[in-house]
Structure formats: C-alpha cells, structure tokens
Protein backbone atom coordinates (compact mmCIF):
# COMPACT_ATOMS: atom_id res chain seq x y z
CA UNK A 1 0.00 0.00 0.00
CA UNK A 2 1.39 3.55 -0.73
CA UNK A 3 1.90 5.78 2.27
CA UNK A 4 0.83 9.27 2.46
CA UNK A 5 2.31 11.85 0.71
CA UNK A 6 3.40 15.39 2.07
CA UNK A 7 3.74 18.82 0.88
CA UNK A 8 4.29 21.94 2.71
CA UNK A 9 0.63 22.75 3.07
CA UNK A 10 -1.14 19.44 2.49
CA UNK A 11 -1.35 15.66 3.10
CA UNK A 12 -1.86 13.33 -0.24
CA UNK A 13 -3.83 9.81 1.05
CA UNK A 14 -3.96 7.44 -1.63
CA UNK A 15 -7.34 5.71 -2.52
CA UNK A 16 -7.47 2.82 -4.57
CA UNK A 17 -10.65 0.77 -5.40
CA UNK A 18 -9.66 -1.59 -2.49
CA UNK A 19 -9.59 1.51 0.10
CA UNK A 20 -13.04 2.63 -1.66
CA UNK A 21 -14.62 -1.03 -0.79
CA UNK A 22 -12.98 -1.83 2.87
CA UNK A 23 -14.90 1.67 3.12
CA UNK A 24 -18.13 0.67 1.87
CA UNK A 25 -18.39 -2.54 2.99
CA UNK A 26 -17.07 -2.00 6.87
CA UNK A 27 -18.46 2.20 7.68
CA UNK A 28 -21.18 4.13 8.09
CA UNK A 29 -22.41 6.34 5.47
CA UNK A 30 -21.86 9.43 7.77
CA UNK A 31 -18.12 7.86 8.43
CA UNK A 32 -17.59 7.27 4.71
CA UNK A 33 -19.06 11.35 3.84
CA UNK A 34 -16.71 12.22 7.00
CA UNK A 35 -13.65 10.62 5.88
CA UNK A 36 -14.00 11.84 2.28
CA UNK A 37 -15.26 15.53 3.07
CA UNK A 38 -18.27 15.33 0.37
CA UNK A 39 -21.82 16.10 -0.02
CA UNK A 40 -24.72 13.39 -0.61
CA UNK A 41 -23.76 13.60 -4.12
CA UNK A 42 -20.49 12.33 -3.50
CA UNK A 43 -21.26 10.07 -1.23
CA UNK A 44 -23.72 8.35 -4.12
CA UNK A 45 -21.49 8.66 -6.79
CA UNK A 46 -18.96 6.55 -4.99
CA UNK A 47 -21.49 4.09 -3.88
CA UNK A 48 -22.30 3.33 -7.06
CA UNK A 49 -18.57 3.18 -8.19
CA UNK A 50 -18.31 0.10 -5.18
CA UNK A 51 -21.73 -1.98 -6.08
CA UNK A 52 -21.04 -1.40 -10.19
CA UNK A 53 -17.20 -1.93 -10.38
CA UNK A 54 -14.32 0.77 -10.60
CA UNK A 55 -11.94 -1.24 -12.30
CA UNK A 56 -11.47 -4.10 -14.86
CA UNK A 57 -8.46 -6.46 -15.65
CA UNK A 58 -6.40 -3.56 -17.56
CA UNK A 59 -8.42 -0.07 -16.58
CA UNK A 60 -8.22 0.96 -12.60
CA UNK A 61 -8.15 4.28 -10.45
CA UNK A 62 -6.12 5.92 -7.99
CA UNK A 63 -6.11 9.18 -6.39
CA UNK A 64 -5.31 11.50 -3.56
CA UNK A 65 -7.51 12.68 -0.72
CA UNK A 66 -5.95 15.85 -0.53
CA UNK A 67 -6.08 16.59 3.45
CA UNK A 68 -5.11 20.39 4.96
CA UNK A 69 -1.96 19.78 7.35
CA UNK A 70 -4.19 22.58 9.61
CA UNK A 71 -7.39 21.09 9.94
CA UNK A 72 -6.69 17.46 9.00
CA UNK A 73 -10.06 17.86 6.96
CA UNK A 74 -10.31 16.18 3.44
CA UNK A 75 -10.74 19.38 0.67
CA UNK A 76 -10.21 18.38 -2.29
CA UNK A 77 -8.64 15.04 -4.81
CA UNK A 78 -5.88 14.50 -7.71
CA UNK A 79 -6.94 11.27 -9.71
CA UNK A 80 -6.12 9.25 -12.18
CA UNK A 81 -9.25 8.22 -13.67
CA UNK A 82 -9.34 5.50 -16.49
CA UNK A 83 -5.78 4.67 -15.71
CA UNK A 84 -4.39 1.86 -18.67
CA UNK A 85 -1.91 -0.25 -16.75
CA UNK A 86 -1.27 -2.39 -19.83
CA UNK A 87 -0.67 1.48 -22.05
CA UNK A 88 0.64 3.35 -18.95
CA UNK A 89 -1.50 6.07 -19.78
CA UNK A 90 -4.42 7.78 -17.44
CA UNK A 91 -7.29 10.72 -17.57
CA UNK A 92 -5.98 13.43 -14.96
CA UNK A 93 -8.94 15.26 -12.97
CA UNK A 94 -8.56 17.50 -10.02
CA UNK A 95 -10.55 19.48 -8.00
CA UNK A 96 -10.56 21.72 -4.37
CA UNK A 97 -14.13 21.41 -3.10
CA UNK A 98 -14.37 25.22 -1.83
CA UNK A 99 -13.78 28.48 -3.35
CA UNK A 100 -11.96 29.62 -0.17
CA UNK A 101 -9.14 27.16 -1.01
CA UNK A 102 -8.62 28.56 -4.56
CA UNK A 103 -6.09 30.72 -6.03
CA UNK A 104 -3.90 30.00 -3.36
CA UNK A 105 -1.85 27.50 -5.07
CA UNK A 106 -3.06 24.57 -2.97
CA UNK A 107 -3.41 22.94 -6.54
CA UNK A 108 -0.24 23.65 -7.95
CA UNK A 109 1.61 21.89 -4.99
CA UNK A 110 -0.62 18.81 -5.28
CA UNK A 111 -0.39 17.98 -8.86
CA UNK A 112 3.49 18.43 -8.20
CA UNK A 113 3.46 15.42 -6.32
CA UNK A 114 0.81 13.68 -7.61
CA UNK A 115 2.68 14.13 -11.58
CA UNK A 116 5.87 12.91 -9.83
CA UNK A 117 4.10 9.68 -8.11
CA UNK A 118 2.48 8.94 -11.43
CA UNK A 119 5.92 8.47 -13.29
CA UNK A 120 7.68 7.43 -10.64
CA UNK A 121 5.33 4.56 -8.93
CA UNK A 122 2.31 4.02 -11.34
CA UNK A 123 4.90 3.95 -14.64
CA UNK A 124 2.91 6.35 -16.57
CA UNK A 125 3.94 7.39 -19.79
CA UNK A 126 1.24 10.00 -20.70
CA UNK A 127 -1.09 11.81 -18.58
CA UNK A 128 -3.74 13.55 -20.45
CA UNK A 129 -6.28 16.14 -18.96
CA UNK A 130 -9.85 17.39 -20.41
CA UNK A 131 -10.55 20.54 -19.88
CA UNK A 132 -13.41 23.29 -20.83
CA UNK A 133 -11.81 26.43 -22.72
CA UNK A 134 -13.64 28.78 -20.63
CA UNK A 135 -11.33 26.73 -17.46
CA UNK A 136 -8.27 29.11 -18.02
CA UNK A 137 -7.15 28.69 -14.33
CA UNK A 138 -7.12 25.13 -15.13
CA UNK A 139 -5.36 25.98 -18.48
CA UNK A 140 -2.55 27.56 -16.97
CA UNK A 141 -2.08 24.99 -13.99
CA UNK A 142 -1.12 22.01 -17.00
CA UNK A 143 0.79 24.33 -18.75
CA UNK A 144 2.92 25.05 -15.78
CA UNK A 145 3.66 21.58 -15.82
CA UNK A 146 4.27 21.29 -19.45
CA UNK A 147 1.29 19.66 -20.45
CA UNK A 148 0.91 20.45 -24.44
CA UNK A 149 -2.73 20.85 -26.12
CA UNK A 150 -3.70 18.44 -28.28
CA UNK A 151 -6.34 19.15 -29.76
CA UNK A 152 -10.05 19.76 -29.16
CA UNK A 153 -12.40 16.37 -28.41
CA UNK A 154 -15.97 17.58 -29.89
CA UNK A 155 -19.38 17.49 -27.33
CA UNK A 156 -17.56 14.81 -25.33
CA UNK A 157 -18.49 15.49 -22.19
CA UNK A 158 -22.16 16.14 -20.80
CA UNK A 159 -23.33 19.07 -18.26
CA UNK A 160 -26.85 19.23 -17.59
CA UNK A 161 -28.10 17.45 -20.39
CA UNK A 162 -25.74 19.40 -22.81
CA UNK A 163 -22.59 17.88 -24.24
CA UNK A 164 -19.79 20.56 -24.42
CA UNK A 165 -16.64 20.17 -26.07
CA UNK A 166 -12.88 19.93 -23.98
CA UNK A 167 -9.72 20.85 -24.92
CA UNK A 168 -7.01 17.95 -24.88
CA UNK A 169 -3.64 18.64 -23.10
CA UNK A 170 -1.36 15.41 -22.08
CA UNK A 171 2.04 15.24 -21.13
CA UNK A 172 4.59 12.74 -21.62
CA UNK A 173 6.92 10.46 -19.13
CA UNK A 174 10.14 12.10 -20.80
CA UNK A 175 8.96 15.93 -21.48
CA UNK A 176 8.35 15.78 -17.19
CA UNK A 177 11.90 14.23 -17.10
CA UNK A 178 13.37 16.42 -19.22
CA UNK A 179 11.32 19.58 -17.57
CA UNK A 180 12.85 18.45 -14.12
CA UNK A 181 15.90 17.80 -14.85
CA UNK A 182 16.31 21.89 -14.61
C-alpha cells in the first residue's frame, strides 16, 4: 500500500478501489461522507462506483484525498481516472471542493506530487487532462507543468443534459523528465 504523501501545506492519502470497498463494505455512510469531506452527491457517486465496479483487468483508479496539514479535513482530490496499466497512460482530474481554497496555489503543490508519483510509482507514460476552454485557471495549472494541447475532443463530455466540447492537453513520461531535470 502507498503511504501518504506530504507537501508543505497538504497531506496526499492514496485511494485505490480496495480503500473505496474496505470503506463501503465495513463504515457508516456518515463515516464514509466524513472521511471523504463530500456532499450526498459524493457520497452516491462513490457508492455506485463500489456496487457497479471501478476497475477491470487492464483499466483501474487511484487518487489522492488531498487533506489540509491545519485542519486534518479532506478538501479536495488529484486522480487518475481510467488509468491503462497495460498502455501506462491515465485521464488526470482535479478538484478543491471550496472556493476559499482557490487561487492559493493549494493545486499547484498537489499535482506536483501527484505528476511525480504517477511516473515514478504508477509507470505512466502519458497523462492527459480534459478541460473546458472557458477553465483558463485550469489551463494555466497544466501548462505550468508542461502539459501540451492536443487538440479539441468535440461534445464529449455532458453538463446538464448538454454535451460541451474539452480541450485535450497530455504530457509525456520524458517531457516531465526532461522539464525536471532543470
């Protein structure tokens, strides 16, 4: 099992489908919304990942709990969604789950590590992240990191009924290596 991972301002847990299941099968829901610092939604949308499968013999998930060294309180998750262990690839996502922890670069030191872990322990070759146009904070957080746009994927992703297009941005095992090596 991976051990926590720490920043200067934050704590990365790693969840795997495993953790997700020992959670769902042995807690309460108000432990499990506790633990993972979400809403009812949440909560749901993670019960349904445990009783309809997460994972298959070549596609899994893993993320971070990203936990506040303050507070100790969960507020936010770096995952690697739709992660190909047989093509070393995955689908980044992020998010903090209040405004009040925005633009203050809690992000920026999270993906950090959680880039770093993906090459280093999960053998990633390419990380590639979705992203709305309109998202430019998001924008300018994967091209920090050197993440290059690809291109545009067409109505491939549904909001309220409405499929909306994302831009493509991925970034590749060697263009981190070669970015780091600075």
């Amino acid at each position: 099992m991976t051990t926590n991972i720490f920043t200067s301002r934050l704590i990365l847990q790693p969840i795997t489908p495993a953790v997700i299941h020992d959670l769902y099968n042995t807690k309460s829901k108000e432990e499990i919304i506790s633990f993972f610092g979400f809403d009812e939604a949440g909560y749901n949308h993670f019960k349904n990942m445990h009783e309809q499968g997460m994972e298959t013999h070549r596609i899994s998930l893993f993320f971070f709990l990203l936990m506040d060294k303050e507070t100790m309180q969960p507020i936010g998750e770096c995952v690697f969604h739709t992660w190909n262990k047989t093509h070393c690839r995955t689908e980044l996502f992020y998010l903090l789950r209040d405004d009040k922890f925005k633009q203050k670069g809690l992000m920026t030191e999270a993906l950090k590590a959680t880039l770093e872990f993906g090459f280093t322990q999960l053998n990633l070759h390419r990380i590639e992240a979705l992203v709305a146009d309109w998202n430019i904070p998001s924008v300018k957080l994967l091209q920090r990191y050197g993440f290059t746009k690809e291109g545009i994927m067409r109505e491939d992703y549904c909001v309220n009924g409405k499929n909306e297009d994302s831009d493509c941005y991925s970034l590749l095992k060697w263009e981190w290596e070669k970015q780091n090596q600075n």
